[in-house]
Protein backbone atom coordinates (compact mmCIF):
# COMPACT_ATOMS: atom_id res chain seq x y z
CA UNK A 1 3.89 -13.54 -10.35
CA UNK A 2 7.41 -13.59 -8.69
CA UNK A 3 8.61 -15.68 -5.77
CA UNK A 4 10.68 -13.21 -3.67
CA UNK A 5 11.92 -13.63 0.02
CA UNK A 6 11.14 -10.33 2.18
CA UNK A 7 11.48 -9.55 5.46
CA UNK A 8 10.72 -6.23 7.64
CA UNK A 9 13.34 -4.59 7.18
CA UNK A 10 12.85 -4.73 3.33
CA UNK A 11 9.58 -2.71 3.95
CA UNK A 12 10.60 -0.15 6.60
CA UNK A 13 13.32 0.99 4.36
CA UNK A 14 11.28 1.07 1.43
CA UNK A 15 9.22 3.68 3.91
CA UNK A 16 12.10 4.89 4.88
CA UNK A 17 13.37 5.92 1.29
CA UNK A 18 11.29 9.28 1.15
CA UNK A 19 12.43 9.76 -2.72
CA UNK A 20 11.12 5.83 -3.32
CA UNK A 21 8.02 5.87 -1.49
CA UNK A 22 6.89 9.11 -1.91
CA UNK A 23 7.33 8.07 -6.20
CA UNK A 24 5.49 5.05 -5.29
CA UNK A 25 2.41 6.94 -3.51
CA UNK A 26 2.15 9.25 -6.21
CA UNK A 27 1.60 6.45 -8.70
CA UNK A 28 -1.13 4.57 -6.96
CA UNK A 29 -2.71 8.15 -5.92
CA UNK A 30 -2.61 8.82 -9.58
CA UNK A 31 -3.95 5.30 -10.70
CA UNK A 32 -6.87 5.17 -7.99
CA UNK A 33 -7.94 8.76 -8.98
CA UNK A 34 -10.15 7.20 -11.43
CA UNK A 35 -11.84 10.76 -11.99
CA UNK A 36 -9.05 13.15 -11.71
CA UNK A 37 -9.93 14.82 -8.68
CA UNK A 38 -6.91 14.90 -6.71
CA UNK A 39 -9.23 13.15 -4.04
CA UNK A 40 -10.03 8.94 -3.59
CA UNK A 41 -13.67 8.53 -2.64
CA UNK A 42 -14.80 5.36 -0.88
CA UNK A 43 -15.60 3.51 -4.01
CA UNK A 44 -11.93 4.57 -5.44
CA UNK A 45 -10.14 2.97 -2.48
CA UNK A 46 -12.51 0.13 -2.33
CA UNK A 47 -12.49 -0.34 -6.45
CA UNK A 48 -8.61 0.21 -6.57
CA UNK A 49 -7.20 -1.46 -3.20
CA UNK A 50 -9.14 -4.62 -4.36
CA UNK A 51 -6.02 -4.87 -7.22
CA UNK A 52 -3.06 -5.24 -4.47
CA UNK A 53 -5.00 -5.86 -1.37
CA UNK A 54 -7.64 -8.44 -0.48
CA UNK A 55 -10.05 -5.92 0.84
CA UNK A 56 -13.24 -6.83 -0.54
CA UNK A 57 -12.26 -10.54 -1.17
CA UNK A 58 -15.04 -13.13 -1.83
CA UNK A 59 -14.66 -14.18 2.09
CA UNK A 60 -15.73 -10.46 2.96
CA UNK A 61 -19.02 -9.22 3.77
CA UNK A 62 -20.15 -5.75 2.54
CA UNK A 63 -20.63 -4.68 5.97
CA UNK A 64 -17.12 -5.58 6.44
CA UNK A 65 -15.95 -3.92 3.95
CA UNK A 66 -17.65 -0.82 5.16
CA UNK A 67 -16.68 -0.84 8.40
CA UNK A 68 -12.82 -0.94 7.02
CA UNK A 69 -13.74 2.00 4.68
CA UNK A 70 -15.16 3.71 7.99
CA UNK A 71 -12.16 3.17 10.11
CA UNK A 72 -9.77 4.12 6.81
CA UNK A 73 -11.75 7.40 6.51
CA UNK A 74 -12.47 8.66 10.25
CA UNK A 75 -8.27 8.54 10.49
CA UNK A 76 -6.78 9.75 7.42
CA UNK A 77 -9.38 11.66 6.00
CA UNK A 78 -7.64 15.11 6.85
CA UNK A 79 -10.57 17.50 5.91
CA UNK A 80 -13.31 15.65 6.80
CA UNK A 81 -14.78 15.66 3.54
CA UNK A 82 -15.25 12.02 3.02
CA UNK A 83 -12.41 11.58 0.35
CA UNK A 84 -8.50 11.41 0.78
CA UNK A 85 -5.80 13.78 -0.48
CA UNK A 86 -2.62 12.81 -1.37
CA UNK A 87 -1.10 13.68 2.27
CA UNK A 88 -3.67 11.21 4.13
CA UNK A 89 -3.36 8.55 1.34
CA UNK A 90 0.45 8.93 2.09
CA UNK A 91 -0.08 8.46 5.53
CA UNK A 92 -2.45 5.47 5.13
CA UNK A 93 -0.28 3.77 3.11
CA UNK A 94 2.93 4.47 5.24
CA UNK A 95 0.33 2.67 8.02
CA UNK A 96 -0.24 -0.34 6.07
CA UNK A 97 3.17 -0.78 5.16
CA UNK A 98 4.52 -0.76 8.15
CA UNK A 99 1.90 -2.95 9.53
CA UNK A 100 3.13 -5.11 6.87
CA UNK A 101 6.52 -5.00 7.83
CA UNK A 102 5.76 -5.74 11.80
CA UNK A 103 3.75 -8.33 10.44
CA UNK A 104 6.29 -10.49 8.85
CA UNK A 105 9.10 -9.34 11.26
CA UNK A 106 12.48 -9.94 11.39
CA UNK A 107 12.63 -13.30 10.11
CA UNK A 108 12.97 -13.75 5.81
CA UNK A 109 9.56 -15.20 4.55
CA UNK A 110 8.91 -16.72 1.10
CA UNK A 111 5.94 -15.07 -0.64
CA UNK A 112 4.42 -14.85 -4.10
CA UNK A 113 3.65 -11.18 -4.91
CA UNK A 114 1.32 -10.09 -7.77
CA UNK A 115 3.02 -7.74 -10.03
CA UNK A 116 0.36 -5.04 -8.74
CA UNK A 117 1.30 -6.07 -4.89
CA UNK A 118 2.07 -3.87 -2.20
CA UNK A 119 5.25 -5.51 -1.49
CA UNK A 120 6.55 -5.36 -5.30
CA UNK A 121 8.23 -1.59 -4.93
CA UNK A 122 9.40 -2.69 -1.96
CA UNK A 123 11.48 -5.67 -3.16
CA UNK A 124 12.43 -3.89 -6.43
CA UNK A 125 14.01 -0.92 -4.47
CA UNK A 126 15.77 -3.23 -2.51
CA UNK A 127 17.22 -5.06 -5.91
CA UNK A 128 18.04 -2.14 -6.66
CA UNK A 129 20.36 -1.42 -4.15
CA UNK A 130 22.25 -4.06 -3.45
CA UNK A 131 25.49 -4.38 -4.80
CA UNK A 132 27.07 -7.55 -6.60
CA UNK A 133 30.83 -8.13 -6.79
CA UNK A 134 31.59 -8.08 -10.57
């Protein structure tokens, strides 16, 4: 676990930063793909957002949980097939971030991130960038 201070526009660059994020989507494609596919089913976004997002926490019903499958798949599933390519799991996850970043706004917040978190790339790109006088 790290203890990192983040704010919004942390995020919206990491968005921003098409060569970053676009690396970053690739990877979690890639790791929720559990069967190779090059499409996430239901259970592979339930199974693998469940390692950097709450969704299916103990305080969650299953019909929760379904209805935020449902709502995930009626918008970004682009060929209606009931599973997401790597274009709408791009665009759901350029969603979530973003929510993320409106979400904590403009103001720095203290947070504890998981090294599996959402938020992780985000702060590491923007470690990354900054420059320190020698």
């Amino acid at each position: 676990m790290n203890v990192v201070v983040v704010n919004s526009t942390t995020v919206t660059d990491f968005v921003n930063d098409t060569t970053n994020f676009d690396s970053f989507v690739k990877e979690w494609f890639a790791m929720l793909d559990a069967n190779g596919d090059s499409n996430l089913s239901r259970d592979e976004i339930h199974g693998g957002f469940a390692r950097f997002m709450p969704l299916g926490s103990h305080s969650q019903s299953q019909e929760e949980i379904d209805r935020v499958l449902e709502l995930i798949f009626t918008r970004f599933d682009e060929g209606q097939n009931d599973s997401l390519d790597l274009n709408g799991f791009k665009s759901l996850m350029t969603e979530i971030m973003n929510a993320v970043a409106r979400g904590i706004g403009g103001s720095p917040i203290i947070v504890v991130l998981e090294k599996d978190s959402l938020l992780v790339k985000a702060v590491q790109r923007e470690w990354a960038s900054q420059s320190y006088p020698s």
